[in-house]
Protein backbone atom coordinates (compact mmCIF):
# COMPACT_ATOMS: atom_id res chain seq x y z
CA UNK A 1 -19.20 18.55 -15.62
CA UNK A 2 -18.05 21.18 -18.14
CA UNK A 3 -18.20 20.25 -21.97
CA UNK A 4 -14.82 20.09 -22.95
CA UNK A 5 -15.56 21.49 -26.45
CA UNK A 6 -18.42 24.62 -25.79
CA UNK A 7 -18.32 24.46 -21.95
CA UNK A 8 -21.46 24.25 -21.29
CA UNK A 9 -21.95 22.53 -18.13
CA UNK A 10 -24.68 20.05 -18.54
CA UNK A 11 -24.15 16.61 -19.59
CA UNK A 12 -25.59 13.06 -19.17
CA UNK A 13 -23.39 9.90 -18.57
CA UNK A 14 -24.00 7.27 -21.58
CA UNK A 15 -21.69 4.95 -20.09
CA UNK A 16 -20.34 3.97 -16.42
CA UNK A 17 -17.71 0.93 -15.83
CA UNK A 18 -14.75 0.66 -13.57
CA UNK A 19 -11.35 0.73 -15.24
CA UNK A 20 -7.47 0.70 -14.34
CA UNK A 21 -7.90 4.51 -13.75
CA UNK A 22 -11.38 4.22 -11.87
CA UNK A 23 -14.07 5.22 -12.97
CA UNK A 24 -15.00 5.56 -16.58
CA UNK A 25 -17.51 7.06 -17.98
CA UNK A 26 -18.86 8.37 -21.26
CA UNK A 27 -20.72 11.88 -20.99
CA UNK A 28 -22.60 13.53 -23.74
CA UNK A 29 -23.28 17.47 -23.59
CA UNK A 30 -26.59 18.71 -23.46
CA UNK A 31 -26.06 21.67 -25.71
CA UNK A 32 -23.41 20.36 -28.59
CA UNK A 33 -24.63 16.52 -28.56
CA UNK A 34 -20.54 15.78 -28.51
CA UNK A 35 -18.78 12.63 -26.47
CA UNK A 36 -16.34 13.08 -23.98
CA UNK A 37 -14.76 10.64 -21.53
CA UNK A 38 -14.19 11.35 -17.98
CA UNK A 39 -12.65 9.80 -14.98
CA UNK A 40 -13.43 9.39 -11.57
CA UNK A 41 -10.60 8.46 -9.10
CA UNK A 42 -10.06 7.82 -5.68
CA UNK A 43 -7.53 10.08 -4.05
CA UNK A 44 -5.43 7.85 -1.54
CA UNK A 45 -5.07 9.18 2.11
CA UNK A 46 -1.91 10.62 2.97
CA UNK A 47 -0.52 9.33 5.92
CA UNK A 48 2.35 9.82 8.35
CA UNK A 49 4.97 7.45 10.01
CA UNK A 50 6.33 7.95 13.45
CA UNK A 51 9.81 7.16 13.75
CA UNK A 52 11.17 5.49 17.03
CA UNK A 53 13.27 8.82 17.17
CA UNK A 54 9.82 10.73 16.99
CA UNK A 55 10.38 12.07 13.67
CA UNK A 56 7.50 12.53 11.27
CA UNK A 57 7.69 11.37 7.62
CA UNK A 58 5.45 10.84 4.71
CA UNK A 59 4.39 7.08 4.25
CA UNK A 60 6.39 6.09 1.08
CA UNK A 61 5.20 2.12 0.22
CA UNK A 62 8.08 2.16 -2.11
CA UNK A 63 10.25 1.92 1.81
CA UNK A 64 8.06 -0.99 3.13
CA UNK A 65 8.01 -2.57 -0.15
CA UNK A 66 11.83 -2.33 -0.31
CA UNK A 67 12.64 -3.66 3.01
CA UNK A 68 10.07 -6.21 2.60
CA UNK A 69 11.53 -7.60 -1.00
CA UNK A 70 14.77 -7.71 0.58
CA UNK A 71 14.14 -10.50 3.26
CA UNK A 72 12.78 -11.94 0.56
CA UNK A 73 15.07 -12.47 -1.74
CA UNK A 74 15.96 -15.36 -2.95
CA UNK A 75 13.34 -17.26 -1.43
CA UNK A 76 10.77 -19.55 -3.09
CA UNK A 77 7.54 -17.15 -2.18
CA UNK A 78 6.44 -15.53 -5.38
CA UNK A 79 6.21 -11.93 -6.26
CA UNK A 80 2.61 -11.88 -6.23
CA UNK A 81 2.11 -12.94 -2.42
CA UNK A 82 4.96 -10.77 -1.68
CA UNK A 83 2.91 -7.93 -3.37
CA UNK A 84 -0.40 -9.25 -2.07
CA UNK A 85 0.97 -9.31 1.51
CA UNK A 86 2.12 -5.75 1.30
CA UNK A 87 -1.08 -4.44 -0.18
CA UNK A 88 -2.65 -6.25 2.79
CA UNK A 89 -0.68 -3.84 5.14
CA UNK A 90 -0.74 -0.88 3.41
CA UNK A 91 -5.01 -1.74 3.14
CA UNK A 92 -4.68 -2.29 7.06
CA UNK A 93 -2.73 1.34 7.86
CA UNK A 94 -5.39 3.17 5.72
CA UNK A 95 -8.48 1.36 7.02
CA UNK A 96 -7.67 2.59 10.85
CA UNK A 97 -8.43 6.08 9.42
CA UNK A 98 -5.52 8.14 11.49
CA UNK A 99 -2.92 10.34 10.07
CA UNK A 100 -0.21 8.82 12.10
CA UNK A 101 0.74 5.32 12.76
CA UNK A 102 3.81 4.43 14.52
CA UNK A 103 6.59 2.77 12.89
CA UNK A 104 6.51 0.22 15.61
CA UNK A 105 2.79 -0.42 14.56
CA UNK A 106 3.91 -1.35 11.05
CA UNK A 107 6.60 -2.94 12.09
CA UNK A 108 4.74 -5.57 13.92
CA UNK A 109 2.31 -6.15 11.11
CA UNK A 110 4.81 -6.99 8.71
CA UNK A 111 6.23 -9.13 10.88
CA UNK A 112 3.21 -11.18 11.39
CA UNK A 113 2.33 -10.89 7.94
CA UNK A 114 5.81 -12.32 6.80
CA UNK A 115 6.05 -14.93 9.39
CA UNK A 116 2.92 -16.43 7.94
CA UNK A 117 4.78 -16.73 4.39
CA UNK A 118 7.94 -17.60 5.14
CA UNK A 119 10.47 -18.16 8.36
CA UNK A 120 13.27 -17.30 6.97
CA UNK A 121 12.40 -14.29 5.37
CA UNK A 122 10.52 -13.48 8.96
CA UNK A 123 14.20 -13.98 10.55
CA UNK A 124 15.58 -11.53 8.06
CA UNK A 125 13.44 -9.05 8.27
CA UNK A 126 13.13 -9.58 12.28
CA UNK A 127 17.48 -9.37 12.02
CA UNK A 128 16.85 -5.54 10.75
CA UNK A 129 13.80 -4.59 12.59
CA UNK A 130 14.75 -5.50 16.09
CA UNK A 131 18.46 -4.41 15.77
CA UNK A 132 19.94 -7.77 16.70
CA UNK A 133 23.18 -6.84 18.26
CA UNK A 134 24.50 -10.35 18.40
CA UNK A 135 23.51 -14.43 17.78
CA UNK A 136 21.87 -14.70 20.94
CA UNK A 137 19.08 -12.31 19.26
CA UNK A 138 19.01 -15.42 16.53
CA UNK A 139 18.67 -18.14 19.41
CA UNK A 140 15.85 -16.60 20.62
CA UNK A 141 13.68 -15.97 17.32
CA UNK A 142 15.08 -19.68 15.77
CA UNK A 143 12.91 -20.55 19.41
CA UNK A 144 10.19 -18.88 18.60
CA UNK A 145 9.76 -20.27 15.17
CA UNK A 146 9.94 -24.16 16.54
């Protein structure tokens, strides 16, 4: 690690703890004896999503937190399962390791995730997901659910 102030590019940590921003940690240069902080972070996995058209596009959580918060709303589950449920997912999608993961794929796990939090959120979401054309495609989740 280069000295920020003579560039000299020994130092010595003083100081190591975890922080908001990762990893902290105090450094003092060999040469000058000044303090400098640096920080270590980890760089998240970019990922793609299939579409069911076969397109390819970026993963964006702001999407599946979106469509998530919106079956949702106006229920009594509070903002910090909501956000620990889709944190869950996301944790899920990166541990398999791939580049791509099908829509489908996701799809699915939200599902299961939401139906464990609430139904009628899991209907909502299940309304937009499977493209229910009609109330029949109601009938058959409301028998699912019993």
């Amino acid at each position: 690690m280069k000295c920020p102030f003579c560039l000299h590019e020994e130092s010595r940590v003083t100081n190591k703890r975890n922080s908001e921003f990762g990893v902290r940690r105090r450094r003092e240069c060999l040469k000058c004896k000044k303090r400098f902080t640096t920080y270590e972070k980890i760089e998240p996995l970019d990922f793609y999503v299939i579409k069911k058209d076969g397109k390819r596009e970026q993963f964006i959580r702001e999407k599946l937190e979106n469509g998530i918060n919106r079956a949702f709303e106006k229920r009594p589950v509070s903002k910090e399962k909501i956000s620990k449920m889709i944190n869950q997912v996301e944790d899920f999608i990166r541990k398999k390791g791939k580049k791509e993961i099908k829509s489908s794929d996701i799809g699915e796990l939200v599902m299961k995730k939401i139906k464990q939090l609430d139904h009628v959120a899991y209907v909502r979401f299940a309304s937009v997901y499977k493209d229910f054309k009609d109330i029949s495609d109601f009938r058959k989740i409301a028998k699912e659910l019993k």
